[in-house]
Protein backbone atom coordinates (compact mmCIF):
# COMPACT_ATOMS: atom_id res chain seq x y z
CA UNK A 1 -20.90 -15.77 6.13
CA UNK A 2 -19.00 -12.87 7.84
CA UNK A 3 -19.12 -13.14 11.66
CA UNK A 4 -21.53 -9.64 11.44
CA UNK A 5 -23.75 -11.33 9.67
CA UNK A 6 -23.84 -14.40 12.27
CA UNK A 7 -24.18 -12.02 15.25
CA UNK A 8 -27.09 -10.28 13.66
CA UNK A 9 -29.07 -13.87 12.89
CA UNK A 10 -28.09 -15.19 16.65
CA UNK A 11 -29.71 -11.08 17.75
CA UNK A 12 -32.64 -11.46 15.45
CA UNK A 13 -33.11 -15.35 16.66
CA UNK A 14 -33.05 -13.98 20.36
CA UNK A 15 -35.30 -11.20 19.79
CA UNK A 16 -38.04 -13.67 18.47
CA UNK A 17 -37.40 -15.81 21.23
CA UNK A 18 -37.99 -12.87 23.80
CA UNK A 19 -41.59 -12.01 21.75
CA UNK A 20 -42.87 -15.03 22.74
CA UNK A 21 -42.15 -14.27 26.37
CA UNK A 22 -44.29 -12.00 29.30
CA UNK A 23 -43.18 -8.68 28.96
CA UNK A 24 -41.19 -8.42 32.65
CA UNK A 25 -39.00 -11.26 31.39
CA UNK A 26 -38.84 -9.54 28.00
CA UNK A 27 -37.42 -6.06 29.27
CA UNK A 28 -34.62 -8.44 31.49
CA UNK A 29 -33.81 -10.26 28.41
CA UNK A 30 -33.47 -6.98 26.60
CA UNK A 31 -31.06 -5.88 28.88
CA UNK A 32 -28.84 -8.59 28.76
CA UNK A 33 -28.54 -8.39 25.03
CA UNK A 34 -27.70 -4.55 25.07
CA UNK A 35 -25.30 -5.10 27.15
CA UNK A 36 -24.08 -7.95 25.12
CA UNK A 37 -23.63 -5.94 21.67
CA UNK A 38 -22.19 -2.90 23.74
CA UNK A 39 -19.15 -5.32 24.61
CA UNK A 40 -18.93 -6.47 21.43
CA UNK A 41 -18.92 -3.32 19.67
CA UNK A 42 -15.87 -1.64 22.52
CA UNK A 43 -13.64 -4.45 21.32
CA UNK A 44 -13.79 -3.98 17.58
CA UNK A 45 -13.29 0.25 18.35
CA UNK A 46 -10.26 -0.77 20.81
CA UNK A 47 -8.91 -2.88 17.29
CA UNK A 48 -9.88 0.36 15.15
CA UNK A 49 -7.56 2.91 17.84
CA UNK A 50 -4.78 0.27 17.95
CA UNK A 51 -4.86 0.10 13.71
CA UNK A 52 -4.83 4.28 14.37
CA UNK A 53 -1.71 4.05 16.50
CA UNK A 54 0.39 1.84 14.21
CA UNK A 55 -0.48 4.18 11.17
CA UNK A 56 2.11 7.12 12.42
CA UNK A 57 4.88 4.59 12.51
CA UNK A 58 4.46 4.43 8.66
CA UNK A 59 4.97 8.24 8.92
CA UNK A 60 8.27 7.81 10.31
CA UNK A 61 9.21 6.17 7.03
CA UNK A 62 8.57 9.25 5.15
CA UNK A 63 10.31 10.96 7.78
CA UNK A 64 13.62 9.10 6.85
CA UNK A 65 13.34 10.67 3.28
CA UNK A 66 16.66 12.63 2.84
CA UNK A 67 15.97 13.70 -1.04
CA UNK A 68 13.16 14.15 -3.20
CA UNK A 69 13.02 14.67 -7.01
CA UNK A 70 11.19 15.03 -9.50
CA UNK A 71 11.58 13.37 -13.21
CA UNK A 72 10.05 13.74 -16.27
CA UNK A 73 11.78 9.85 -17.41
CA UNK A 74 11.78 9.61 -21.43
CA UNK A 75 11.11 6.59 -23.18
CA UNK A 76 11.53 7.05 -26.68
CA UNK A 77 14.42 4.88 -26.89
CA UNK A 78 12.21 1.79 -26.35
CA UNK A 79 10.45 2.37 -29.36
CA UNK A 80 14.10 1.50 -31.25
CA UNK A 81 13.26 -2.08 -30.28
CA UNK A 82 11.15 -4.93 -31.72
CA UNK A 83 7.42 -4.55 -30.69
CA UNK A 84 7.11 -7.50 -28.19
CA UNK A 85 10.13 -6.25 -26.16
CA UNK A 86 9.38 -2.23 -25.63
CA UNK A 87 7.79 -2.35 -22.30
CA UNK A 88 10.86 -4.51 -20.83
CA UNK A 89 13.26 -2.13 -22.21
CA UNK A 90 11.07 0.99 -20.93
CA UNK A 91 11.44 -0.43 -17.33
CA UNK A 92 15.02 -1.09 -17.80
CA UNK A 93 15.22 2.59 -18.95
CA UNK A 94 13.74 4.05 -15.94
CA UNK A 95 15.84 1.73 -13.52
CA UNK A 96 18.69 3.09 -15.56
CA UNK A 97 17.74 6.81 -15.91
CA UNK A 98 17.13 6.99 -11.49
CA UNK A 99 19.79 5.09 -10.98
CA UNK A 100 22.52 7.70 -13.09
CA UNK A 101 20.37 10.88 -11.56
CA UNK A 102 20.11 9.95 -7.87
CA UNK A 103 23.75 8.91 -7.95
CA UNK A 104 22.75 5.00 -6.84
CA UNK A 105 26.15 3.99 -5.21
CA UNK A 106 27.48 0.40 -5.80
CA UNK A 107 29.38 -0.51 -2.41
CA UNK A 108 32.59 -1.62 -3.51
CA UNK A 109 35.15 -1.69 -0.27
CA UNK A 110 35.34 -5.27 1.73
CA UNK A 111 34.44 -3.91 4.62
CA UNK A 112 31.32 -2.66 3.15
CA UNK A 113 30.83 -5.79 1.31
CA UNK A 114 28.82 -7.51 4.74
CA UNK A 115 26.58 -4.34 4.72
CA UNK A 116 23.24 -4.30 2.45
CA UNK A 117 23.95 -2.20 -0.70
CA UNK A 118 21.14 0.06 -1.59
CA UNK A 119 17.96 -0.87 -3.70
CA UNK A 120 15.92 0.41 -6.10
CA UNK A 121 12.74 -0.11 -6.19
CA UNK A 122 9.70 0.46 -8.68
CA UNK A 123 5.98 0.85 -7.81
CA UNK A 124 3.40 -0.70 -8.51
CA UNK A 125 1.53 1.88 -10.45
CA UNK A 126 4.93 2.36 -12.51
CA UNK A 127 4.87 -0.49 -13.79
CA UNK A 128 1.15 -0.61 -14.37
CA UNK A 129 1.11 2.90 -16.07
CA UNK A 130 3.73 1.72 -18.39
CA UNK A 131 2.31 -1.73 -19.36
CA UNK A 132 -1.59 -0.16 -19.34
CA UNK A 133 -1.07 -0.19 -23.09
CA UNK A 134 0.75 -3.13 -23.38
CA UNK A 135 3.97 -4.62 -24.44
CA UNK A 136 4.30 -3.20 -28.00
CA UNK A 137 3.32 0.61 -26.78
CA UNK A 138 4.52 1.97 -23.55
CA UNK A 139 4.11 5.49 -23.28
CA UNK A 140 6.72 7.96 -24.64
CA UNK A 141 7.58 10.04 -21.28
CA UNK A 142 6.62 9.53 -17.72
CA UNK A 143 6.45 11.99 -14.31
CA UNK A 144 8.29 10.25 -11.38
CA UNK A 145 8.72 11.11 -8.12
CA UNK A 146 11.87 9.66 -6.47
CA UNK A 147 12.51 9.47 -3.02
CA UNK A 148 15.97 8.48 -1.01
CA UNK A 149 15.73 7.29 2.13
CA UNK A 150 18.87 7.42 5.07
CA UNK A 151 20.19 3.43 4.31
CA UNK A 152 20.28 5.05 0.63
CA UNK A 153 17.94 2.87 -0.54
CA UNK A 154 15.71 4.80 -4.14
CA UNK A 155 12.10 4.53 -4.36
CA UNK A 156 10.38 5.29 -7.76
CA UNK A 157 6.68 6.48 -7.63
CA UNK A 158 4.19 8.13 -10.01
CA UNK A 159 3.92 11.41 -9.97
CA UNK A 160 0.47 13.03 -8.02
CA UNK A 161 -0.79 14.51 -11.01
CA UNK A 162 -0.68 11.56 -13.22
């Protein structure tokens, strides 16, 4: 049982309790109670304007974008390999394919060694879209959007109208 639900029985158990009693002592009790639930209910909104106020700082992610393209990604060439390994290779292909086109830059110098090197990361819903039909057919092309944030790490999303 949800804690809701609990708070309604102990309400609904109180209420029964207060029938039973003379109506001066019922309108006292009544009071109590509203005021009771009215407490209860500020602290969950204060929890609800506090989740509000965190949800800009996601915004500032997006604000770090520097570029933002968008591919058409094809994936023919998976279909040159055996039929239990074309949705591997179609992944591989569209690490490959952002990777060449967003210029992913390999840190090479010692000094930059200590430093993170950039990622590259997939979605979710790539992934998903291109093993909805399974291993042996991914699709043939796919619309990407690919973002670049400052640390130059690549994000890979679907496309909106896909």
């Amino acid at each position: 049982m949800t804690e809701e639900t609990k708070q309604e029985q102990v309400l609904q158990e109180e209420l029964e309790e207060l029938a039973e009693l003379p109506e001066e002592e019922q309108l006292e009790e009544t009071a109590e109670i509203e005021q009771a639930v009215a407490k209860e209910k500020t602290v969950p909104q204060k929890a609800e304007e506090a989740k509000e106020e965190a949800k800009p700082k996601r915004k500032k992610k997006d604000d770090d974008i520097v570029e933002e393209r968008f591919y058409t990604i094809p994936l023919q060439r998976a279909l040159v390999r055996p039929p239990k390994k074309r949705a591997p290779r179609a992944m591989q292909l569209v690490k490959i394919f952002v990777a060449k086109h967003m210029k992913l830059q390999v840190k090479v110098s010692e000094e930059e060694e200590n430093e993170e090197l950039p990622q590259l990361i997939v979605s979710p819903e790539i992934n998903e879209k291109i093993w909805g039909r399974g291993i042996e057919k991914p699709p043939r092309r796919i619309k990407t959007r690919v973002t670049k944030d400052r640390d130059g790490n690549i994000f890979v999303y679907l496309a909106e109208n896909q």
